[in-house]
Protein backbone atom coordinates (compact mmCIF):
# COMPACT_ATOMS: atom_id res chain seq x y z
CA UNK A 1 192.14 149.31 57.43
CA UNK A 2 190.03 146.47 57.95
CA UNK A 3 190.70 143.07 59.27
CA UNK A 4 190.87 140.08 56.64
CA UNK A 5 189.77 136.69 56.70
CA UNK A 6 190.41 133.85 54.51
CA UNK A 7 187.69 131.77 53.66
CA UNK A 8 188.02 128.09 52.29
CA UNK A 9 185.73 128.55 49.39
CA UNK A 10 184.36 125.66 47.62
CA UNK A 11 181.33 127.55 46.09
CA UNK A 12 179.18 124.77 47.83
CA UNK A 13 176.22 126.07 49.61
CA UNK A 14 178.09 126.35 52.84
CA UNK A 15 180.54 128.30 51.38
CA UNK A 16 178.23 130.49 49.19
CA UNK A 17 176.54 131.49 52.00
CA UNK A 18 179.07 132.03 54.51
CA UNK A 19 180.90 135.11 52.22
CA UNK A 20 177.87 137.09 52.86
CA UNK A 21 177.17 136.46 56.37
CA UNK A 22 180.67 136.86 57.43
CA UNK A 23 179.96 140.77 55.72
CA UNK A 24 176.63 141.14 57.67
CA UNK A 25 178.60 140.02 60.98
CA UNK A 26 182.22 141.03 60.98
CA UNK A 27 183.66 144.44 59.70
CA UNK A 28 186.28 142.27 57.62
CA UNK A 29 187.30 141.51 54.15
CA UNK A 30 186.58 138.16 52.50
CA UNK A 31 189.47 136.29 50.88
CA UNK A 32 188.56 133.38 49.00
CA UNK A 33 190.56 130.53 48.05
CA UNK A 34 189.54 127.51 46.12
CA UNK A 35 191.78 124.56 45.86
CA UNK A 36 191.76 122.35 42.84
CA UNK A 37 192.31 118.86 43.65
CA UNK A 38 190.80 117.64 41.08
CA UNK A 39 187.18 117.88 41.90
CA UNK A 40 186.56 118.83 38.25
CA UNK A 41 184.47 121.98 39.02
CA UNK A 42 184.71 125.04 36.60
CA UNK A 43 187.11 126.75 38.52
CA UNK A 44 186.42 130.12 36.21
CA UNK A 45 182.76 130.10 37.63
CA UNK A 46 184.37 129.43 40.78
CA UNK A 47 186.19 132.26 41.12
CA UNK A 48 183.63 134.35 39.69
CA UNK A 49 180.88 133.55 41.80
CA UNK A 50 183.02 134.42 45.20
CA UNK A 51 184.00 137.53 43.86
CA UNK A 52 180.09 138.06 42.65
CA UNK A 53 179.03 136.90 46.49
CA UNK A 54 180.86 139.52 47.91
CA UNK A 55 184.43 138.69 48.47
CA UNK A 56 187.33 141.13 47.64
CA UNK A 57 189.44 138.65 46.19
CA UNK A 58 189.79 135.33 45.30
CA UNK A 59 192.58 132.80 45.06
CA UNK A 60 191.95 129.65 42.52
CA UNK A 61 195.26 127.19 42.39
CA UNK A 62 195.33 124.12 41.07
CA UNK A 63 196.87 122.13 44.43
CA UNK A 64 196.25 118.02 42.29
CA UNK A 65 200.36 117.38 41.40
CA UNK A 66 200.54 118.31 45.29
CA UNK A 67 197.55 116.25 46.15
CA UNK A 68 198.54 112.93 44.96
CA UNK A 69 202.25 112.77 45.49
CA UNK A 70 202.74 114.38 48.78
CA UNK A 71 199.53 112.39 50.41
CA UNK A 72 197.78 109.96 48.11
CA UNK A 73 200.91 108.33 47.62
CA UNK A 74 201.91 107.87 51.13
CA UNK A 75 199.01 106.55 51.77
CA UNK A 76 199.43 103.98 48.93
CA UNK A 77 202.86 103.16 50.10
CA UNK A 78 201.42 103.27 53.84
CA UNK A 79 197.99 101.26 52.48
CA UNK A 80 196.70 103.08 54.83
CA UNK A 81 192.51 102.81 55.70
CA UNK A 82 190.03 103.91 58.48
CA UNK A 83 188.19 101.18 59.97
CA UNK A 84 189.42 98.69 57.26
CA UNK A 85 187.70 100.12 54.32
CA UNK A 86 187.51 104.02 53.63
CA UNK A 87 190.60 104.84 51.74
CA UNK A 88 190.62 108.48 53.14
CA UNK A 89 189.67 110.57 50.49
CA UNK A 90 188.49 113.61 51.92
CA UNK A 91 190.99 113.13 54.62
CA UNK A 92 193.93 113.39 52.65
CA UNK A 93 192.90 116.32 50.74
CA UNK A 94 192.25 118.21 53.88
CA UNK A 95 196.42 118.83 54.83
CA UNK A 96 197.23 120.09 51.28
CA UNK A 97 194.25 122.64 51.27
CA UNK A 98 195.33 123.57 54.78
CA UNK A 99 198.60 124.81 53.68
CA UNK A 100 197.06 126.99 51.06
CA UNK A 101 194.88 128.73 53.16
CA UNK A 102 197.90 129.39 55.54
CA UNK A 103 200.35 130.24 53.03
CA UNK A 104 198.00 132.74 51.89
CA UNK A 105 197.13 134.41 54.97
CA UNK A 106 200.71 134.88 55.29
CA UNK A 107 200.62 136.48 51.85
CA UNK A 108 197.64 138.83 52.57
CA UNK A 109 198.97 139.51 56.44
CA UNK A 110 195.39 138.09 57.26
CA UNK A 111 194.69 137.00 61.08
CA UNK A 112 191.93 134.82 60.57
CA UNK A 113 191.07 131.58 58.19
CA UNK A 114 187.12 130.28 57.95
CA UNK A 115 185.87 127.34 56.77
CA UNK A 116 182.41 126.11 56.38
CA UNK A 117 182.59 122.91 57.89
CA UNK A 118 179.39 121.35 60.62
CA UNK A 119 179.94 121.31 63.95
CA UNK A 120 178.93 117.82 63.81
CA UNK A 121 181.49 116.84 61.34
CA UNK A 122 184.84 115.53 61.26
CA UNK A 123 186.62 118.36 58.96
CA UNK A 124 186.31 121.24 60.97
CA UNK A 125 189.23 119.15 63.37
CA UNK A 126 191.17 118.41 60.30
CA UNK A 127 191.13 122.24 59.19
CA UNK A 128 191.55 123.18 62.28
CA UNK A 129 194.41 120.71 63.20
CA UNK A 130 196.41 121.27 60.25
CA UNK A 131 196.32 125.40 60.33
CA UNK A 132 197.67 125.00 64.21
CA UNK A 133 200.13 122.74 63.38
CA UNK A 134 201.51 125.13 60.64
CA UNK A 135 200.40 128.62 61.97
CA UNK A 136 199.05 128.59 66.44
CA UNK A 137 198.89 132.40 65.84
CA UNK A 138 195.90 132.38 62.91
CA UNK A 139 191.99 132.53 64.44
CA UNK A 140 189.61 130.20 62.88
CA UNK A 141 186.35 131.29 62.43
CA UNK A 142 183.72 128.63 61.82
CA UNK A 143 179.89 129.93 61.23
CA UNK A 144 178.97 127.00 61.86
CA UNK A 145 179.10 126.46 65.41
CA UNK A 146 178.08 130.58 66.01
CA UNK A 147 175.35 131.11 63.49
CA UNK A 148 171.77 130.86 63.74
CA UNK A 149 171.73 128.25 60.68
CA UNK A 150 171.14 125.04 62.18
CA UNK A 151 170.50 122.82 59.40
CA UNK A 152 171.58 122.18 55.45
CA UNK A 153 167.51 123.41 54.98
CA UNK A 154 167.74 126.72 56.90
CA UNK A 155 171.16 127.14 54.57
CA UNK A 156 169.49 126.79 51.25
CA UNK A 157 166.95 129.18 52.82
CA UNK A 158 169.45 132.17 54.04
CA UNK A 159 170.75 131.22 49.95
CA UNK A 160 167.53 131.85 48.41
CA UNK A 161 166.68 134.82 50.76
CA UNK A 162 170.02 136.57 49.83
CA UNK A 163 169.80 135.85 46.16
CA UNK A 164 172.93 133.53 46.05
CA UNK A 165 172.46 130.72 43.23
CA UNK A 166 173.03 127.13 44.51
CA UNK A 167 173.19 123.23 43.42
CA UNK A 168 171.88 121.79 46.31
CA UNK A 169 167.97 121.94 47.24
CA UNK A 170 165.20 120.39 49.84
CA UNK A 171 164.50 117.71 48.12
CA UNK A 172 168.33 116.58 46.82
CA UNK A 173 170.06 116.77 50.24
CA UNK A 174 173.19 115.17 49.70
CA UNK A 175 176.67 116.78 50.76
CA UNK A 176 179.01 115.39 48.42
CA UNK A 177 182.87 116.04 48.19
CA UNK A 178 184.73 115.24 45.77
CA UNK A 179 188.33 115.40 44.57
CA UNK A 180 190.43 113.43 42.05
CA UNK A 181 190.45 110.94 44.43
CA UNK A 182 187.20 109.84 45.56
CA UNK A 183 183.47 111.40 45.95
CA UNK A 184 182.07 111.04 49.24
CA UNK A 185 178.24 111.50 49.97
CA UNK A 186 176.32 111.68 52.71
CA UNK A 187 172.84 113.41 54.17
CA UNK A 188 169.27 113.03 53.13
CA UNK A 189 167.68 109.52 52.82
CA UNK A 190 171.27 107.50 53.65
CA UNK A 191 171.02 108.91 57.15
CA UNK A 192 168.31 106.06 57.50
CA UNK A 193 169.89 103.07 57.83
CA UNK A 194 167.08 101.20 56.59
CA UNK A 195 167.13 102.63 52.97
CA UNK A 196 169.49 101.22 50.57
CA UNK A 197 171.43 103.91 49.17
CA UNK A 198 170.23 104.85 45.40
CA UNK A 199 172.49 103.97 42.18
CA UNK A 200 171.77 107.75 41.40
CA UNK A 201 173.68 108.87 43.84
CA UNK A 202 176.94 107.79 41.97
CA UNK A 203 179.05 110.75 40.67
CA UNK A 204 182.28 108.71 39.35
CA UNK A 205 181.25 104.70 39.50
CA UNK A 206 178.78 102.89 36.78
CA UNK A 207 176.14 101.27 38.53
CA UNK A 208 177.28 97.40 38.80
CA UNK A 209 174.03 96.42 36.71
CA UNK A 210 175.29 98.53 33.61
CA UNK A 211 178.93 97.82 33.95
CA UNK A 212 180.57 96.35 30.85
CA UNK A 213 180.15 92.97 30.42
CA UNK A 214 183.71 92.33 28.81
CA UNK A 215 186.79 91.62 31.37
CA UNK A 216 189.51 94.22 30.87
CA UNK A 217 193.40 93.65 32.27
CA UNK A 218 195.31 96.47 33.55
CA UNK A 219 199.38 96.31 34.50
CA UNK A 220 200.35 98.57 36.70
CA UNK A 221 204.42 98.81 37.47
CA UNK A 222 205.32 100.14 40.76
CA UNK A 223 209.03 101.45 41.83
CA UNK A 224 209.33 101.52 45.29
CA UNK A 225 206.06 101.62 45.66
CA UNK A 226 205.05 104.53 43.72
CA UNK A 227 203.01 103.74 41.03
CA UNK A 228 204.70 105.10 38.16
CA UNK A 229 203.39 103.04 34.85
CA UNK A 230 200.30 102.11 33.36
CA UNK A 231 200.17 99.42 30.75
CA UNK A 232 203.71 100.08 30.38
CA UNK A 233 202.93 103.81 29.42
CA UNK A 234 204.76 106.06 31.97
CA UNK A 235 202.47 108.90 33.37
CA UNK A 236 202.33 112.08 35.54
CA UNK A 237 200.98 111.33 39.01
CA UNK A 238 197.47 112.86 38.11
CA UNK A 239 196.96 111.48 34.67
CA UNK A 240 197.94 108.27 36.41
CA UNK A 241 195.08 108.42 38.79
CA UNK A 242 193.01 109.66 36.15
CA UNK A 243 193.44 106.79 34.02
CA UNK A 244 192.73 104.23 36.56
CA UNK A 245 189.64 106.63 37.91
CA UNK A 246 188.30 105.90 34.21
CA UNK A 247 189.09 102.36 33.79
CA UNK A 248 187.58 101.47 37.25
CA UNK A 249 184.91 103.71 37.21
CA UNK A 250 183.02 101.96 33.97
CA UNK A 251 183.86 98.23 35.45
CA UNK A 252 182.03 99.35 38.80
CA UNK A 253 185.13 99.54 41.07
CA UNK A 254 185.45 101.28 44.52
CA UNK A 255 182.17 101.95 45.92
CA UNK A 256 181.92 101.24 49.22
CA UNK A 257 178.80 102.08 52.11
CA UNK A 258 179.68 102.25 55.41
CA UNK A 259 178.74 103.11 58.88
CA UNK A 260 182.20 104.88 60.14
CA UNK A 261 183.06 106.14 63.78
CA UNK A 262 183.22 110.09 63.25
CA UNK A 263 186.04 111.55 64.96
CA UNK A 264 183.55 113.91 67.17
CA UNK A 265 182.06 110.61 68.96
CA UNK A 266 178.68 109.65 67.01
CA UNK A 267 178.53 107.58 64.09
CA UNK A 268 177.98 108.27 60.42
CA UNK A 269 177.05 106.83 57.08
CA UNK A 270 178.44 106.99 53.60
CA UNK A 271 178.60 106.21 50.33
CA UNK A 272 182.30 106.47 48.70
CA UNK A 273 183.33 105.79 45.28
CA UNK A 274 187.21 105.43 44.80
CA UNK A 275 187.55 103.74 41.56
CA UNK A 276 191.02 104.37 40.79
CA UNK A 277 192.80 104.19 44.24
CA UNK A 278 190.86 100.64 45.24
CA UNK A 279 192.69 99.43 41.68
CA UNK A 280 196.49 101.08 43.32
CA UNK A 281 195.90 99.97 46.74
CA UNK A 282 195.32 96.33 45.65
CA UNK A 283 198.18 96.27 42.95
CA UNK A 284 200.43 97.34 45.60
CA UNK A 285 199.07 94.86 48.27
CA UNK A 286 200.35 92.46 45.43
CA UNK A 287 203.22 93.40 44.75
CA UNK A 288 204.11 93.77 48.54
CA UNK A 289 203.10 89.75 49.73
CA UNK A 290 205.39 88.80 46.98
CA UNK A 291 208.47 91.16 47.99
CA UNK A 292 208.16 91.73 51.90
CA UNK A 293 209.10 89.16 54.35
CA UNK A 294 206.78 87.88 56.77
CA UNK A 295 207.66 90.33 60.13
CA UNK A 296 207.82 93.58 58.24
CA UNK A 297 204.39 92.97 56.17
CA UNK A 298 202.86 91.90 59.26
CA UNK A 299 204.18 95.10 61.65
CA UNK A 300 203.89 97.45 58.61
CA UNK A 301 199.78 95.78 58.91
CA UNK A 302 199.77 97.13 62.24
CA UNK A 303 201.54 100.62 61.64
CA UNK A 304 198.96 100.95 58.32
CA UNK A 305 196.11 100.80 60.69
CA UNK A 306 197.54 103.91 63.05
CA UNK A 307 198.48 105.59 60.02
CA UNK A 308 194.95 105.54 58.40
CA UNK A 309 193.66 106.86 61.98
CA UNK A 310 196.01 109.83 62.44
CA UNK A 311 194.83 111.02 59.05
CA UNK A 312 191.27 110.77 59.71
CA UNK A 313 192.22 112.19 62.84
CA UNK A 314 193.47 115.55 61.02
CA UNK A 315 196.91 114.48 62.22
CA UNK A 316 199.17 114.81 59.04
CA UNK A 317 201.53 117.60 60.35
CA UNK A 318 201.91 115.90 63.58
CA UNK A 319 205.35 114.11 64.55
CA UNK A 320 204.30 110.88 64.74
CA UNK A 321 203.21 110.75 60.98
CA UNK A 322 206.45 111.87 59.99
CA UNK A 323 207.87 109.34 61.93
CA UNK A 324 205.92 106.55 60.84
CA UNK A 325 206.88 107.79 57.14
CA UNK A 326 210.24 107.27 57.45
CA UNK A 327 209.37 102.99 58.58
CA UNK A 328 207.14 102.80 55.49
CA UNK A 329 209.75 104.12 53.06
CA UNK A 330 212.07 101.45 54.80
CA UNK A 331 210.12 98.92 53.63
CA UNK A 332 209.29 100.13 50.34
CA UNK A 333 212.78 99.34 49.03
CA UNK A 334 212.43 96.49 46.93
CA UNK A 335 208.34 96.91 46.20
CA UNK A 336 209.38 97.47 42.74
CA UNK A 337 207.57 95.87 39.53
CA UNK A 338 204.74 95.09 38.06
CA UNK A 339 201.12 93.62 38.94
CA UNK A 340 198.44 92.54 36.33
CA UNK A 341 195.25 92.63 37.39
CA UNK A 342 191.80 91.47 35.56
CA UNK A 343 189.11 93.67 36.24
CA UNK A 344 185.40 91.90 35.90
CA UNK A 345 182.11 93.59 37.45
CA UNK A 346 183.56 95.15 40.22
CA UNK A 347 186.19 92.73 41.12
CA UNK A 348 189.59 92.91 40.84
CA UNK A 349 191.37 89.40 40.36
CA UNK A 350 195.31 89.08 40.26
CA UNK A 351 197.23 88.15 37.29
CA UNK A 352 200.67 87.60 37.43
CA UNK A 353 203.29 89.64 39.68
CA UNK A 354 206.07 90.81 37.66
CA UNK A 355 209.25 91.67 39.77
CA UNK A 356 213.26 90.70 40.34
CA UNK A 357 212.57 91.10 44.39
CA UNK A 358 210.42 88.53 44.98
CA UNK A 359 211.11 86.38 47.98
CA UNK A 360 208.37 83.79 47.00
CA UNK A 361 210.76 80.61 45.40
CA UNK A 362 208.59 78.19 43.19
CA UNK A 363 211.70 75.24 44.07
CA UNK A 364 210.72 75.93 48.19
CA UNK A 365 207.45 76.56 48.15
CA UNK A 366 206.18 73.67 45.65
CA UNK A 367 204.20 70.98 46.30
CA UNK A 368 207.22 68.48 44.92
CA UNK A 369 210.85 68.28 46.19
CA UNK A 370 213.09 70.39 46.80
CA UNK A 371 216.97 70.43 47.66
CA UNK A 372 216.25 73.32 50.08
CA UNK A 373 213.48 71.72 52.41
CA UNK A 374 213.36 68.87 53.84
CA UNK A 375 209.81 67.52 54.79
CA UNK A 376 211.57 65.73 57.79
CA UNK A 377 212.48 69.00 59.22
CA UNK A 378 209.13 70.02 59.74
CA UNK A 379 208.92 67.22 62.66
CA UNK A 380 211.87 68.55 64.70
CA UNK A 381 210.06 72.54 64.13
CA UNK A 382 206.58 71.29 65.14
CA UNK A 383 208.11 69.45 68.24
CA UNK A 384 209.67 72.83 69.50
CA UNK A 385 206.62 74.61 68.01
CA UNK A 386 203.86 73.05 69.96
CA UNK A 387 205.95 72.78 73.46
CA UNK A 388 204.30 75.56 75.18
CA UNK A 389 201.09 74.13 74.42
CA UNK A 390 202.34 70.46 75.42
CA UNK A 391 203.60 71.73 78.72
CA UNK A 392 200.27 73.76 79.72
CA UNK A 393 198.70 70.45 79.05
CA UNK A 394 200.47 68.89 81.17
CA UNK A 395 199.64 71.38 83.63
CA UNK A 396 195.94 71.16 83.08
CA UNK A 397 195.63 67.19 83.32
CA UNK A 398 198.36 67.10 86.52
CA UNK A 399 195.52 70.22 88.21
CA UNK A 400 192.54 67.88 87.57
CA UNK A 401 194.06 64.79 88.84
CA UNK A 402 195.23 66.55 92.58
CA UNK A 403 191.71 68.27 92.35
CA UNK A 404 190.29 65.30 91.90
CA UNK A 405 191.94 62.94 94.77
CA UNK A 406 191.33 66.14 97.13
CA UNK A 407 187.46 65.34 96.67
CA UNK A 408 187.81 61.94 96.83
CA UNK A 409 187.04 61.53 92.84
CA UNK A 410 190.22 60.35 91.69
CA UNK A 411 190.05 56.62 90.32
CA UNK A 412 193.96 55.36 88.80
């Protein structure tokens, strides 16, 4: 009986190529498995065109509900980034898609998982990461780093030579991922730095010269801090996303180009669009300034920062991720209500923060009096405030003077 493999099959031209070379090079059987995460592909075609390329069998499961509340939502909760701006799309995806491939190589009693990630690139260590954290004993085989295919050109060459039909061609480069979250590109003319990326390259976002010219308001209730209404309208998790995908995507919201430090050491560029998650992620950095105090916001800042890292990393199933989980949903107990937000040409402006736990009080905080401060307090407070600097004054002026008088400079 042969040996089986299961191949993370996207029907990209990676993974349209790989089904048939793993045939001409191995003495195996080809399992493939597409998760759905919502990167709105035809997943009958899908599944029809692995089984046409040469693989036994193929798995098709739709993975979204999964998707968004067992990592988008952490990472909403976590407002997690890498590098301050990518939201982690691809990333997050990554641990869910994992599982599956795992799960069913325990089904199918297969020894080996493939995936079509570069060599160069930072998902072959989140694959990779993920299927060692859940299964050490499973082989990974990546073609990637064996094969004689050295370049996204020589791929669409080896596709055309073997007859296997595919999107992508010489002249429209791009390697684009997308899910329900974002849509990532990269390749071709972005790899110049010099070239400013084209709208056409735009696969969720409306170009911010045709957005709408009409401002649109969106209230978005959270309860602690999951996002769980839109408009007052309760949804699922995906149609939630959806909704805000739509509404951001026509005002031009979420698209972001950046030069990022890869995982593998050298640094890339792209373009990612993540209409609906930059509206959640700002809603709930709302909501939060108005209901956490001042040393857990600015620690959880801190712990967002690692978090966003250790999923870029390919880190999800590791122990410190779980650990930092349980902090965040510490201080997601009272980031509960709602934010309004006007949306206008690609930004987002806030409009009212609707909650019982806020710890902002109008009577303290105003400009006028108040029975609960005391502007005459504030001089005692800066006094002990300021003493540390006071005293290495002090220090400094008492230093110059003896340096002075030991060279003879010193005049009283």
């Amino acid at each position: 009986m042969k040996e089986k493999v299961v191949l993370a099959y996207s029907g990209g031209l990676d993974t349209s190529i790989i089904i048939p070379w793993l045939k001409e090079n191995y003495d195996i059987e080809v399992i493939a498995v597409c998760g759905d995460v919502g990167q709105e592909d035809n997943m009958k075609d899908i599944y029809q065109k692995a089984l046409n390329s040469g693989a036994s069998k193929a798995y098709v499961d739709d993975l979204s509900e999964e998707f968004v509340t067992e990592t988008i939502f952490k990472a909403i909760k976590a407002e997690a980034k890498y590098e301050g701006k990518y939201l982690l799309g691809t990333s997050l995806a990554r641990p869910i898609i994992a599982k599956k491939l795992v799960d069913v190589a325990h089904l199918e009693g297969a020894k080996y998982i493939c995936h079509g990630c570069t060599g160069k690139g930072n998902d072959q260590v989140r694959f990779e990461a993920s299927i060692a954290a859940l299964d050490p004993n499973i082989k990974v085989i990546a073609p990637w780093r064996i094969w004689n295919i050295k370049s996204r050109e020589d791929a669409i060459e080896y596709a055309a030579k073997n007859n296997i039909p595919v999107i992508a061609t010489k002249e429209k480069i791009y390697s684009v991922d997308a899910n329900l979250w974002h849509t990532s590109t990269e390749g071709g003319d972005i790899e110049n730095l010099e070239n400013e990326h084209k709208n056409d390259i735009y696969k969720k976002c409306v170009p911010l010269e045709n957005v709408c010219d009409k401002a649109e308001y969106v209230e978005i209730y959270f309860e602690k801090g999951v996002p769980k209404k839109v408009n007052s309208i309760e949804l699922s998790p995906v149609e939630l996303v959806k909704t805000l995908n739509n509404l951001g995507a026509k005002h031009g919201i979420g698209v972001i180009d950046i030069v990022e430090n890869r995982l593998v050491g050298m640094k890339s560029r792209g373009i990612y669009e993540t209409p609906g998650g930059t509206i959640l992620y700002e809603a709930h950095n709302i909501l939060e300034s108005a209901t956490l105090d001042k040393e857990t916001l600015h620690f959880k800042q801190i712990v967002s920062f690692k978090y966003g890292e250790l999923i870029y990393n390919g880190l999800w199933y590791s122990k410190l991720r779980e650990a930092i989980d349980e902090f965040i949903e510490t201080t997601q107990d009272n980031v509960t209500g709602s934010v309004k937000i006007k949306i206008y040409k690609g930004n987002l402006k806030p409009a009212g923060i609707f909650t019982e736990n806020a710890l902002y009080d109008e009577s303290i905080s105003s400009f006028g009096d108040s029975e609960l401060y005391n502007h005459e307090d504030a001089q005692g407070f800066i006094n002990l405030f300021t003493l540390p600097l006071k005293i290495k004054a002090m220090k400094t002026i008492n230093d110059d003077i003896i340096n002075q008088i030991a060279v003879g400079e010193y005049v009283e």
